[in-house]
Protein backbone atom coordinates (compact mmCIF):
# COMPACT_ATOMS: atom_id res chain seq x y z
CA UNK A 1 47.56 234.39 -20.95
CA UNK A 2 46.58 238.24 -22.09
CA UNK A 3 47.42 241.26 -20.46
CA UNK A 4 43.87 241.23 -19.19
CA UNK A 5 43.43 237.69 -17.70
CA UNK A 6 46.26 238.27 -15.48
CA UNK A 7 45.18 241.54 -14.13
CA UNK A 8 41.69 239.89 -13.72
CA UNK A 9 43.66 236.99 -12.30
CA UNK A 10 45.78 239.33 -9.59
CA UNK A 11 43.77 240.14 -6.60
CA UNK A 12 40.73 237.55 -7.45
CA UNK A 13 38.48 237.06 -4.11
CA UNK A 14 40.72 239.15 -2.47
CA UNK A 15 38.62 240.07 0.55
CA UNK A 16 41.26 243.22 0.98
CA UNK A 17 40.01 244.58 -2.12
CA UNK A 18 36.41 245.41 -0.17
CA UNK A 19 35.14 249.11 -0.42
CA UNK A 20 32.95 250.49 1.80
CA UNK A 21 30.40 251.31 -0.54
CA UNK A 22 29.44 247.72 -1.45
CA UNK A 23 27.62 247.73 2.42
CA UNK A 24 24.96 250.65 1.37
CA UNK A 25 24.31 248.14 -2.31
CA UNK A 26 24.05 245.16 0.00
CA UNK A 27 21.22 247.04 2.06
CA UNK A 28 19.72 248.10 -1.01
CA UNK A 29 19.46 244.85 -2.92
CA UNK A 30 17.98 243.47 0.81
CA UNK A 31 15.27 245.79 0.83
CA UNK A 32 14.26 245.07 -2.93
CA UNK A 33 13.95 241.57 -1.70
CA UNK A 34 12.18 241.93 1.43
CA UNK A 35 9.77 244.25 -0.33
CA UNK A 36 8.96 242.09 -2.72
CA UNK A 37 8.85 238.87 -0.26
CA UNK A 38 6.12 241.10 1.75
CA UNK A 39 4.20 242.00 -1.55
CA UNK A 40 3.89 238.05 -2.55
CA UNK A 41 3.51 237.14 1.48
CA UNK A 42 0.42 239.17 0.57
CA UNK A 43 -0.66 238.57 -2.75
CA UNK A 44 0.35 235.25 -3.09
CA UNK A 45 2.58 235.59 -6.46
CA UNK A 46 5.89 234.82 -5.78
CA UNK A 47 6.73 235.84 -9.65
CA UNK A 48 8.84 238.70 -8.58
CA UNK A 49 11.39 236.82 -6.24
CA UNK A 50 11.23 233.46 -8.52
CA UNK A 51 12.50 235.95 -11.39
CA UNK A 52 15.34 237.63 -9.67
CA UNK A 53 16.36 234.72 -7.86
CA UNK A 54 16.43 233.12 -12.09
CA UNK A 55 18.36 235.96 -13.77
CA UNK A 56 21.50 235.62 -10.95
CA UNK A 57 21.27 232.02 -11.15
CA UNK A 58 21.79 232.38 -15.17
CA UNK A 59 24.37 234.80 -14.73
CA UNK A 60 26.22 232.45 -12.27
CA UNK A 61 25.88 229.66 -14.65
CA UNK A 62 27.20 232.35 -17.28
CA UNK A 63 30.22 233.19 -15.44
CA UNK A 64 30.95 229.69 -14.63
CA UNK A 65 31.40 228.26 -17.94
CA UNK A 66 33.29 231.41 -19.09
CA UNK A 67 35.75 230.67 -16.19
CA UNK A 68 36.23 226.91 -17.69
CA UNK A 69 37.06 228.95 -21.34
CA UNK A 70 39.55 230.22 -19.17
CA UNK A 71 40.97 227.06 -17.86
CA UNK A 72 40.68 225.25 -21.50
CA UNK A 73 42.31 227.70 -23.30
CA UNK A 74 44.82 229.21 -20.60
CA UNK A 75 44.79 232.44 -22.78
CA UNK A 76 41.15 234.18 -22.05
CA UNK A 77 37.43 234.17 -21.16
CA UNK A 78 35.50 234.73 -23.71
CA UNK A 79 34.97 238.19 -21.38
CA UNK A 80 37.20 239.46 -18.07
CA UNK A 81 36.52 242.56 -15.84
CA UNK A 82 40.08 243.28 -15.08
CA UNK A 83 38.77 247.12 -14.04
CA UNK A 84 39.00 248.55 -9.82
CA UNK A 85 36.16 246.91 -8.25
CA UNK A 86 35.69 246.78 -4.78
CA UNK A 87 35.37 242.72 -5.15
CA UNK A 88 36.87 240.44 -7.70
CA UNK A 89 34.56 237.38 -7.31
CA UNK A 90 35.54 235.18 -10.79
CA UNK A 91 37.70 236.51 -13.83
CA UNK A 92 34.49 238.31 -15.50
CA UNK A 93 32.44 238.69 -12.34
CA UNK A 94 32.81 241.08 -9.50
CA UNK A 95 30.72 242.01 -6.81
CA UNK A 96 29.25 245.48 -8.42
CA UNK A 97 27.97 242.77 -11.57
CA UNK A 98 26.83 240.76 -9.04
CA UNK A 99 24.43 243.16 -6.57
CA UNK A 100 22.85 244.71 -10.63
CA UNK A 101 22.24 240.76 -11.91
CA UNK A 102 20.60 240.16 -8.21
CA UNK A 103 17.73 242.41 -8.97
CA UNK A 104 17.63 242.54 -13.02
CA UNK A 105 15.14 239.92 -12.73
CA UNK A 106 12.59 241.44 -10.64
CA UNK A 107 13.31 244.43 -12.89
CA UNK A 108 12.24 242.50 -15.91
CA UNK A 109 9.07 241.02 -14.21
CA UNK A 110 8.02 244.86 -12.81
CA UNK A 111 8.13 245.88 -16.06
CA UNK A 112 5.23 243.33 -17.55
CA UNK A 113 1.90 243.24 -18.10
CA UNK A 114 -0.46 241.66 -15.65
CA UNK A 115 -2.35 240.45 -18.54
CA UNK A 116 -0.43 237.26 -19.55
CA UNK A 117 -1.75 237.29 -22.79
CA UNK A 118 -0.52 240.79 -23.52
CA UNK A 119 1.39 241.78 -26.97
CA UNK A 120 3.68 244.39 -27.68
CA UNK A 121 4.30 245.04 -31.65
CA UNK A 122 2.52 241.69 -32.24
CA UNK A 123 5.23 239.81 -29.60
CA UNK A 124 4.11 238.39 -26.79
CA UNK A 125 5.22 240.92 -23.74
CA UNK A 126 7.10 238.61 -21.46
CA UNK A 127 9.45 237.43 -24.99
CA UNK A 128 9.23 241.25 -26.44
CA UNK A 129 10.77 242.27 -22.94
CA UNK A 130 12.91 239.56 -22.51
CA UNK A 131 14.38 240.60 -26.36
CA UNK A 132 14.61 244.72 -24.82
CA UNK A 133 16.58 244.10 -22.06
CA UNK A 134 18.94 241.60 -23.39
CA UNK A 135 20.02 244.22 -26.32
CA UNK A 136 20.27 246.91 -23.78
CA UNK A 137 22.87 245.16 -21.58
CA UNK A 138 24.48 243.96 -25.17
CA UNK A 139 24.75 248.07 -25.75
CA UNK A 140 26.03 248.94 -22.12
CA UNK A 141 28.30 246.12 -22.36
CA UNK A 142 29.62 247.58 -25.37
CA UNK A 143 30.46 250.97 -23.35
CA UNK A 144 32.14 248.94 -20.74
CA UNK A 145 34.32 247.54 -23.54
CA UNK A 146 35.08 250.58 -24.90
CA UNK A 147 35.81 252.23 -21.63
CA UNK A 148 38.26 249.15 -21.51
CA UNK A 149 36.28 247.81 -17.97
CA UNK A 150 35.37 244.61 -19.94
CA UNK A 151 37.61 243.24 -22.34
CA UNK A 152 37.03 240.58 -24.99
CA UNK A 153 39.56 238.62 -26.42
CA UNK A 154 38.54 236.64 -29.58
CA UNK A 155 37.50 238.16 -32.65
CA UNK A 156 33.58 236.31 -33.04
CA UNK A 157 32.87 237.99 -29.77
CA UNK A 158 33.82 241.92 -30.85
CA UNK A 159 32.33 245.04 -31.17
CA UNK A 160 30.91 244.93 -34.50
CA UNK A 161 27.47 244.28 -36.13
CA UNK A 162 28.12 240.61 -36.57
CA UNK A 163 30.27 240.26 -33.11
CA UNK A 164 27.57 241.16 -30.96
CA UNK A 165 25.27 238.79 -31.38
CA UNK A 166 27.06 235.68 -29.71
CA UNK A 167 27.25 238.03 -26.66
CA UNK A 168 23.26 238.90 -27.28
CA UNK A 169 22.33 234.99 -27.76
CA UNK A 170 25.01 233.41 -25.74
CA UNK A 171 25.10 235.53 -23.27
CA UNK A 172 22.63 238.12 -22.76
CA UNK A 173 19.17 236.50 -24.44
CA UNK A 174 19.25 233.08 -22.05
CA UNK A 175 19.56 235.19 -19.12
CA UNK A 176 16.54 237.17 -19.36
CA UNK A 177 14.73 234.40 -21.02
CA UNK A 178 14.82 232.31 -17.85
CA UNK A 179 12.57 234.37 -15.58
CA UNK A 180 10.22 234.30 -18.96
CA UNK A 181 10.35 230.52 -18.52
CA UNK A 182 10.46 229.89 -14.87
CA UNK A 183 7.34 232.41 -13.98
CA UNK A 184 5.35 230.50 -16.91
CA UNK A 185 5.33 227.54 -14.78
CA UNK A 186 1.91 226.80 -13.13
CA UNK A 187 2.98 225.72 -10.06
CA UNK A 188 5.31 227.68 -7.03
CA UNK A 189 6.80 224.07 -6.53
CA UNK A 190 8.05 223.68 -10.57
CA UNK A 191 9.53 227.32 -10.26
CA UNK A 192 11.39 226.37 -7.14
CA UNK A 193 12.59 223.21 -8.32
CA UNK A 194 13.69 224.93 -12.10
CA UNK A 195 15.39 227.38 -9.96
CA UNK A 196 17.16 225.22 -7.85
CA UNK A 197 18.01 223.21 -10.70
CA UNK A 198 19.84 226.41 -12.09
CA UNK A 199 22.07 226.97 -8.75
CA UNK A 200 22.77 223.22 -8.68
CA UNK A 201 24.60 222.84 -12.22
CA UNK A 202 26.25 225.85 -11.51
CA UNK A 203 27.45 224.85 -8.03
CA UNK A 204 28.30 221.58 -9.16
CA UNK A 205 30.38 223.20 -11.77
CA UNK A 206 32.43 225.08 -9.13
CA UNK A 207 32.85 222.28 -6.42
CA UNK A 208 34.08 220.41 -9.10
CA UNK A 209 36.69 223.01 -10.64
CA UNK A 210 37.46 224.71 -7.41
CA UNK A 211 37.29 221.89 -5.26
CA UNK A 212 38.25 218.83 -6.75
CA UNK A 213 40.71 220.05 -9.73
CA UNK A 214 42.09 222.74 -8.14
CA UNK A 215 41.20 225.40 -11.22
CA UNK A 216 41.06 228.91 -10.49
CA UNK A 217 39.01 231.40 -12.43
């Protein structure tokens, strides 16, 4: 294994690990939420919450599978976080990833049009946005990686013109194209069910690696 998959490795879900300042980001990603559940309590459109609660589900899912690269290859994820973190939840996920992916989505939908037929440069808004947002976490990922916080390992997924854009379609483009899809659904009961269809493969993932074949990513 690299350098960097065993310092990712040392001190995973380490619960001694916790910082203090992870309670004041907990209160503030509950607020977001409750804010928003009053606002669609109100209005009626859940939009908001059905697209944050997408985005973390996706980036679950995300760090899930990169985990398995881990176990399949038993060299490296396709991306690690072995940085200080006040919670080391999987080999490329920690808890400060975590509480930003929580409310990226209802980032993305605050940032749209209330005309769904809206266009920006000829795209359609929810896609054009969707397209924004993926290549700016593509770029700050890129700092990360330079500031040696996230480390990549094999040479398609590299800082280069061509080596960014697995990590912007792999990685970065599903992600914000869920709420996109999810929130296009007509009815509150399709979004709940594609969202809970989300948490369920990547649940089922984990039970079965964690649980039943004793992986550890």
């Amino acid at each position: 294994m690299t350098e960097a998959t065993l310092q990712a490795l040392n001190g995973l879900r380490d619960l001694t690990m916790i910082k203090w300042y992870i309670i004041p980001l907990l209160a503030i990603v509950v607020y977001i939420y409750t804010k928003e559940i009053k606002l669609a309590k109100e209005s009626g459109n859940w939009n908001a919450v059905f697209a944050g609660a997408a985005i973390f589900g996706v980036d679950f899912f995300n760090e899930t599978w990169n985990g398995w690269v881990l176990h399949f290859t038993q060299r490296s994820a396709f991306w690690t976080t072995p940085g200080d973190t006040a919670l080391r939840t999987m080999v490329g996920w920690n808890i400060e990833i975590m509480f930003m992916f929580s409310i990226a989505g209802i980032i993305y939908f605050n940032t749209l049009s209330s005309d769904r037929n809206a266009r920006v440069l000829g795209i359609p808004d929810r896609l054009f946005w969707a397209i924004c947002y993926a290549a700016f976490c593509v770029f700050v990922e890129c700092l990360l990686n330079i500031g040696g916080h996230l480390v990549w390992e094999y040479p398609f997924w590299r800082l280069s013109p061509l080596g960014v854009l697995p990590i912007f379609f792999a990685a970065y483009f599903p992600l914000f194209l869920s709420p996109m899809l999810v929130i296009g659904l007509k009815h509150n009961s399709s979004k709940v069910k594609a969202v809970v269809a989300i948490y369920a493969i990547a649940a089922a993932m984990n039970i079965l690696a964690f649980g039943f074949l004793g992986w550890n990513y």
